[in-house]
Protein backbone atom coordinates (compact mmCIF):
# COMPACT_ATOMS: atom_id res chain seq x y z
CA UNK A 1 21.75 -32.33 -21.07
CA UNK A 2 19.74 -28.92 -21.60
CA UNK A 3 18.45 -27.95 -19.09
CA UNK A 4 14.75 -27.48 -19.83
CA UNK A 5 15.01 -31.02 -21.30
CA UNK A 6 16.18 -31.98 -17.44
CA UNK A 7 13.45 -30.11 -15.92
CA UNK A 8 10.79 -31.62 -17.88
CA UNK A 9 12.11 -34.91 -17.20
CA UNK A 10 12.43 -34.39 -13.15
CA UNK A 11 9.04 -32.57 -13.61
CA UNK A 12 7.36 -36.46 -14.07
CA UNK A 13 9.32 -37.83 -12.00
CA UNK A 14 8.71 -35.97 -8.77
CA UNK A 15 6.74 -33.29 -6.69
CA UNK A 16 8.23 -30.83 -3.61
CA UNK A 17 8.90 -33.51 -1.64
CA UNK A 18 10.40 -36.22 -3.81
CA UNK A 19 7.41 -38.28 -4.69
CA UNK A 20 5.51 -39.13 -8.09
CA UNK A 21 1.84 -36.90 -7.72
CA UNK A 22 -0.73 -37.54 -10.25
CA UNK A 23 -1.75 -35.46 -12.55
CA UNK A 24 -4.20 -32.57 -12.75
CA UNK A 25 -7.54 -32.24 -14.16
CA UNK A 26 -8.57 -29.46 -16.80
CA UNK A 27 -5.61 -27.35 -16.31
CA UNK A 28 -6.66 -24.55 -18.48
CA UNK A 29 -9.63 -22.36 -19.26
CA UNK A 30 -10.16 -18.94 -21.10
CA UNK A 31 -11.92 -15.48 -20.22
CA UNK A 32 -14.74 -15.63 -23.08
CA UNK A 33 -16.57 -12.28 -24.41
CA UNK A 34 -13.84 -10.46 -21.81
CA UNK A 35 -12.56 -6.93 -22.09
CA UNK A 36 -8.60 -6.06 -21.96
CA UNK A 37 -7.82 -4.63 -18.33
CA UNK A 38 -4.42 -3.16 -16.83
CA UNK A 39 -3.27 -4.75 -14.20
CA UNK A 40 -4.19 -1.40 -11.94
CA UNK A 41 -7.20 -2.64 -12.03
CA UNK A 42 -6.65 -5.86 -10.74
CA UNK A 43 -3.74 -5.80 -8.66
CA UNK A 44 -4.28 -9.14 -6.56
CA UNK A 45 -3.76 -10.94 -10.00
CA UNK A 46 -0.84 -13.10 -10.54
CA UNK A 47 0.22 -15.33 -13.06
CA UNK A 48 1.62 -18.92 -11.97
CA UNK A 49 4.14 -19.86 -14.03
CA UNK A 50 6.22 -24.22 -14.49
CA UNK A 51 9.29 -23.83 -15.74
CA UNK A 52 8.86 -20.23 -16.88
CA UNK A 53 5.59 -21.15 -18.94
CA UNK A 54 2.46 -19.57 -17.08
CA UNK A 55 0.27 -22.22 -16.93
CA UNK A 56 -2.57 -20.74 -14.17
CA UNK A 57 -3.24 -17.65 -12.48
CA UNK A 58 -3.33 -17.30 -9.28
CA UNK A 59 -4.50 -14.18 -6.70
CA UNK A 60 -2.01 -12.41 -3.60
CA UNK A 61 -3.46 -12.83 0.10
CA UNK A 62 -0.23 -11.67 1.29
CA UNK A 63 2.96 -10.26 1.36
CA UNK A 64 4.36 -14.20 0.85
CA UNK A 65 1.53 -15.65 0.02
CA UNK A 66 -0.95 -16.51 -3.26
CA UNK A 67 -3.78 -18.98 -3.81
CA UNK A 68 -4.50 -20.76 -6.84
CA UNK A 69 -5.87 -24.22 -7.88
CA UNK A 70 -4.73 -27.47 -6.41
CA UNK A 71 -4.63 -29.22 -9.63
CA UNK A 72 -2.30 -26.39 -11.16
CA UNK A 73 0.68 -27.11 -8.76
CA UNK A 74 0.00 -30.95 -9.66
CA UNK A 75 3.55 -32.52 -10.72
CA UNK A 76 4.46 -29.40 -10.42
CA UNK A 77 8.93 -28.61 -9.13
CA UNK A 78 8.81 -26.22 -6.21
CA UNK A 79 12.06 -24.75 -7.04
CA UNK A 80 10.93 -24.65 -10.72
CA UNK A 81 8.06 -22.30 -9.99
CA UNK A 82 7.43 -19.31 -9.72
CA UNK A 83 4.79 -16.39 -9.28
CA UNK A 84 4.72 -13.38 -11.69
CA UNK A 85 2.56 -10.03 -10.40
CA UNK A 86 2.22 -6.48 -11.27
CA UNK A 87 2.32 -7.17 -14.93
CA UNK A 88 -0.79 -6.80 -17.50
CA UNK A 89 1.54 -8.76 -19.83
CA UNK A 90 1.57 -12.48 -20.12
CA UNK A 91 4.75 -13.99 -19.26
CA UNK A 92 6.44 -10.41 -19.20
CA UNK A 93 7.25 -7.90 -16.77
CA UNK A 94 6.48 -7.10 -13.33
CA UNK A 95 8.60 -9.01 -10.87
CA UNK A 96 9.23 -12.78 -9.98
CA UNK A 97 8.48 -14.71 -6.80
CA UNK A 98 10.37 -17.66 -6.07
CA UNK A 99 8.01 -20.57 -4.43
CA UNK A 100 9.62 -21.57 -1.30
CA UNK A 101 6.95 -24.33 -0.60
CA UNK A 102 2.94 -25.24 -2.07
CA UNK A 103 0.02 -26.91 -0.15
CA UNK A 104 -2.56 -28.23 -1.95
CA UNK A 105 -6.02 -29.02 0.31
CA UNK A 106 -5.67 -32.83 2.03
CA UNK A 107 -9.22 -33.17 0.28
CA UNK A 108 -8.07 -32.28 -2.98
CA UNK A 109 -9.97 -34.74 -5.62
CA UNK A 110 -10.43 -34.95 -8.99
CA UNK A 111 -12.95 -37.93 -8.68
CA UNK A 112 -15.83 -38.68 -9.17
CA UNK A 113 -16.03 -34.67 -8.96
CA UNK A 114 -13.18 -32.16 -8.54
CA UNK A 115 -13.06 -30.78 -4.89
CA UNK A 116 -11.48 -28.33 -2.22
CA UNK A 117 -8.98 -27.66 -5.55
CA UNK A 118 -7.12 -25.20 -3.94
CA UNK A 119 -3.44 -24.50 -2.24
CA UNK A 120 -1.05 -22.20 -1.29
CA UNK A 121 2.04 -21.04 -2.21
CA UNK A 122 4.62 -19.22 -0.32
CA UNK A 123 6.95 -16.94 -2.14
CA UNK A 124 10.73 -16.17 -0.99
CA UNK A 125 10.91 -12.42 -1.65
CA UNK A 126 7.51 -10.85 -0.58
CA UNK A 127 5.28 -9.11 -2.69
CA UNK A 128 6.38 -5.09 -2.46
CA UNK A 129 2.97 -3.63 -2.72
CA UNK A 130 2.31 -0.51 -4.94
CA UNK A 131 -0.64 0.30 -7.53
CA UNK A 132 -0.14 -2.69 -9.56
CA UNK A 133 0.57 -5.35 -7.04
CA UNK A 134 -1.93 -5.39 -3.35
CA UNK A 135 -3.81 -8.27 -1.92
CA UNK A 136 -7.20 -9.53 -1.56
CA UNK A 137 -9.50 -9.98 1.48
CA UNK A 138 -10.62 -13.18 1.57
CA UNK A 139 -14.65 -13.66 2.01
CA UNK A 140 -15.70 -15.01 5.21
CA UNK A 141 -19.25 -15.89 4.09
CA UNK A 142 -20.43 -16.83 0.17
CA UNK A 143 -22.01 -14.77 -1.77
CA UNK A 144 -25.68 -14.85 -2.81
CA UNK A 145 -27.72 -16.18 -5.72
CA UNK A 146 -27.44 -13.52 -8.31
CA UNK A 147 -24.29 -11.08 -7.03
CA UNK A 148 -22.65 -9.85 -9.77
CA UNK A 149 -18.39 -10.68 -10.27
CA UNK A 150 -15.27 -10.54 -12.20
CA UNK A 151 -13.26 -13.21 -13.18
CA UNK A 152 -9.55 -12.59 -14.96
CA UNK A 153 -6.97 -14.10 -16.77
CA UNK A 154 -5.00 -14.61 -19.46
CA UNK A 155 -6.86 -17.09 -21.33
CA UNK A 156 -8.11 -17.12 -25.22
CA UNK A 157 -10.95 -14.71 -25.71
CA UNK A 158 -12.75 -17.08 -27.82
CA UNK A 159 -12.89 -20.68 -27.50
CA UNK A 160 -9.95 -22.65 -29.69
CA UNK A 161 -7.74 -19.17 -29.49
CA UNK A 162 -4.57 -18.65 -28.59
CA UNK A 163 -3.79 -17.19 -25.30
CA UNK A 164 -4.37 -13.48 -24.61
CA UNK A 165 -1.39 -11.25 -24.13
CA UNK A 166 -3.14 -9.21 -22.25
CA UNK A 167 -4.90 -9.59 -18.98
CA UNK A 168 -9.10 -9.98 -19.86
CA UNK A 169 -11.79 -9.48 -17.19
CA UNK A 170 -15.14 -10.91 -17.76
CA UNK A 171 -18.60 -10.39 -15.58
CA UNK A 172 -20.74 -12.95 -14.67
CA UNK A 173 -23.27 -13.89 -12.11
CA UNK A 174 -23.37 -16.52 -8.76
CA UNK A 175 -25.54 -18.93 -9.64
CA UNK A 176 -27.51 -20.80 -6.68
CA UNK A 177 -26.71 -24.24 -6.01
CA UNK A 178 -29.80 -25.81 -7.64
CA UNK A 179 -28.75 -24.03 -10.54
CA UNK A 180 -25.41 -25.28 -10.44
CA UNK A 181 -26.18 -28.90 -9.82
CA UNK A 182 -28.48 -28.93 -12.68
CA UNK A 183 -26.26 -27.75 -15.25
CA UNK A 184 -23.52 -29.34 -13.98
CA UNK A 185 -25.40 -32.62 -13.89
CA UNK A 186 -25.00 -33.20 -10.32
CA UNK A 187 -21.13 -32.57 -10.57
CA UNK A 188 -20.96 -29.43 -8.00
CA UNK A 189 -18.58 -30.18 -4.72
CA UNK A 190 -19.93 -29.32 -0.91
CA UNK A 191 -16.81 -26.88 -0.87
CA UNK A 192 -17.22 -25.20 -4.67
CA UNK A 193 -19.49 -22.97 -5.72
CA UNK A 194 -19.91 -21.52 -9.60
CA UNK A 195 -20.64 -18.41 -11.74
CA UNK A 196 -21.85 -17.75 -15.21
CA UNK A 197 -24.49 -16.88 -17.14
CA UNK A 198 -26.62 -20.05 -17.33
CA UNK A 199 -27.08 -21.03 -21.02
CA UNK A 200 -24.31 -18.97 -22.03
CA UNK A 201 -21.59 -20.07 -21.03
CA UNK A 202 -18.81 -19.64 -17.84
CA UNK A 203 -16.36 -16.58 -18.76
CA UNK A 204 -13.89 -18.99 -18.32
CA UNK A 205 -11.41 -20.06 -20.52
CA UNK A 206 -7.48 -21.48 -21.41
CA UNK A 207 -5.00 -20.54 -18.59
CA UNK A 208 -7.60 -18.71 -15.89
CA UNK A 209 -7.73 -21.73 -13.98
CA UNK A 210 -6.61 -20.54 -10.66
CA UNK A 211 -7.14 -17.39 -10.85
CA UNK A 212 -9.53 -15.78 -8.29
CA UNK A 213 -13.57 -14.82 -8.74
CA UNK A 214 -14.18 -11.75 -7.20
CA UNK A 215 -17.57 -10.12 -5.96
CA UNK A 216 -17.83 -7.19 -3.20
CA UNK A 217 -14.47 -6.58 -3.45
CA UNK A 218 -13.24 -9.53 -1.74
CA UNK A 219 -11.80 -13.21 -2.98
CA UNK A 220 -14.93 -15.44 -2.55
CA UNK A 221 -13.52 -18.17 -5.47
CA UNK A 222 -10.75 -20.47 -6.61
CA UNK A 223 -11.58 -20.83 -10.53
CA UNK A 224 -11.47 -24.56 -10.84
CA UNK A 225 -13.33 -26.26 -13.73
CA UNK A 226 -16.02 -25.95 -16.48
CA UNK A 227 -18.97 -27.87 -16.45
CA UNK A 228 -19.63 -30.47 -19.31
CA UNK A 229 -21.17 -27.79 -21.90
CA UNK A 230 -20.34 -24.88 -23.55
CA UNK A 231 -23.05 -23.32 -22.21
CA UNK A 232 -22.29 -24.66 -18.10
CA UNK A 233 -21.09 -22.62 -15.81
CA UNK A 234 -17.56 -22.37 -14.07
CA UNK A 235 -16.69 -24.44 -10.70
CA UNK A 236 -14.91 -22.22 -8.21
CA UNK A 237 -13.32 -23.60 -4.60
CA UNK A 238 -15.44 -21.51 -2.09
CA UNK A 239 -13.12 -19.22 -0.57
CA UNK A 240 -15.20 -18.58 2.44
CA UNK A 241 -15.56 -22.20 3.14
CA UNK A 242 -11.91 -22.83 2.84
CA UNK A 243 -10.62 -19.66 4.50
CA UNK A 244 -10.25 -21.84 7.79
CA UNK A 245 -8.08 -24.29 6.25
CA UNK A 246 -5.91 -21.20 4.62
CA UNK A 247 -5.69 -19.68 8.10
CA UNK A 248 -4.97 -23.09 9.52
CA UNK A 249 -1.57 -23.42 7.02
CA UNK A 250 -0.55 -19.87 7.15
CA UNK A 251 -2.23 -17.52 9.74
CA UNK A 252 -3.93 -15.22 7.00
């Protein structure tokens, strides 16, 4: 039997440990009305990659570790995955990270509302850190109302596209959590926070699900979901609120 045909089969059939894990919600996104970035300029960022298709992104915390999305690493083979960094190039380049294990948050839900989506992954050979491939502090405390951050990916840079070669970066803004809940219709998590422009959209798009939001330099989001709208804005797993979990799992 080929072999991808075998791994797609085993891929429904069971998760790390042997058992059937249901499947993820919204697994892809895009970075809308982005610019094209080198990876130099966003060297936490790494691409999380099923079979050798990179179907998230997800952001180094350490020399074995990366975060992304819980609902990316649903049904997904352990020893069929693996995390790509120090590349600007989609599926190319850089080097390749063997998963050795993946968490995903004991809370993870999808329903009635997607919550604490987010889970580790340990990598086999560490990260080897140069210009193009460093971590990111994790926040300890959310940001405020109005800070300014960067979201990046790989995603379409227009919605219906095709995936971007090229890693995008798009600014947007942290919206309050009034805000949130209103455009999101009530939908927002106690552990999520989100970031847009409100009216205009989320920055997200295909494929950045995962990745990290970034403001003051440090991780404070775990890109998640978009609300209902074209115009809502993106659902993140609060990073601060989940860093004791994270340090609870592996010591970082």
């Amino acid at each position: 039997m080929n072999i991808l045909i075998y791994a797609i089969i085993l891929r429904f059939l069971m998760s790390c440990h042997g058992s059937v894990v249901p499947l993820g919600v919204g697994t892809q996104t895009r970075i809308i009305d982005g610019s094209v970035i080198d990876i130099e300029k966003a060297p936490y960022q790494a691409q999380y990659e099923h079979i050798g298709i990179p179907t998230c992104g997800a952001t180094i915390i350490s020399p074995a570790y990366a975060l992304t999305a819980a609902h990316c690493t649903i049904r997904s083979i352990v020893s069929l995955v693996t995390i790509r960094v120090g590349s600007s190039t989609r599926a190319h380049g850089g080097s390749m990270h063997d998963a050795v294990f993946i968490i995903r948050h004991e809370r993870y839900s999808a329903s009635p509302t997607i919550e604490y989506d987010i889970a580790i992954v340990r990598v086999a050979a560490v990260f080897m850190y140069n210009e193009r491939v460093q971590p990111l502090k994790m926040a300890t405390a959310a940001p405020q109302a109005g800070a300014s951050a960067l979201v990046a990916g790989w995603g379409a840079a227009a919605e219906g596209g095709q995936p971007s070669a090229e890693l995008r970066e798009a600014r947007v803004s942290v919206l309050g959590r009034a805000a949130c809940n209103s455009s999101l219709e009530g939908r927002l998590g106690e552990a999520s926070l989100c970031a847009g422009h409100l009216g205009a959209g989320s920055g997200l798009g295909d494929r950045d699900l995962g990745g990290g939001l970034v403001s003051g330099g440090e991780l404070v989001g775990v890109a998640s979901w978009r609300g209902p709208h074209p115009s809502s804005p993106g659902v993140y797993a609060d990073v601060a609120a989940l860093r004791g979990w994270v340090y609870a799992n592996c010591g970082i």
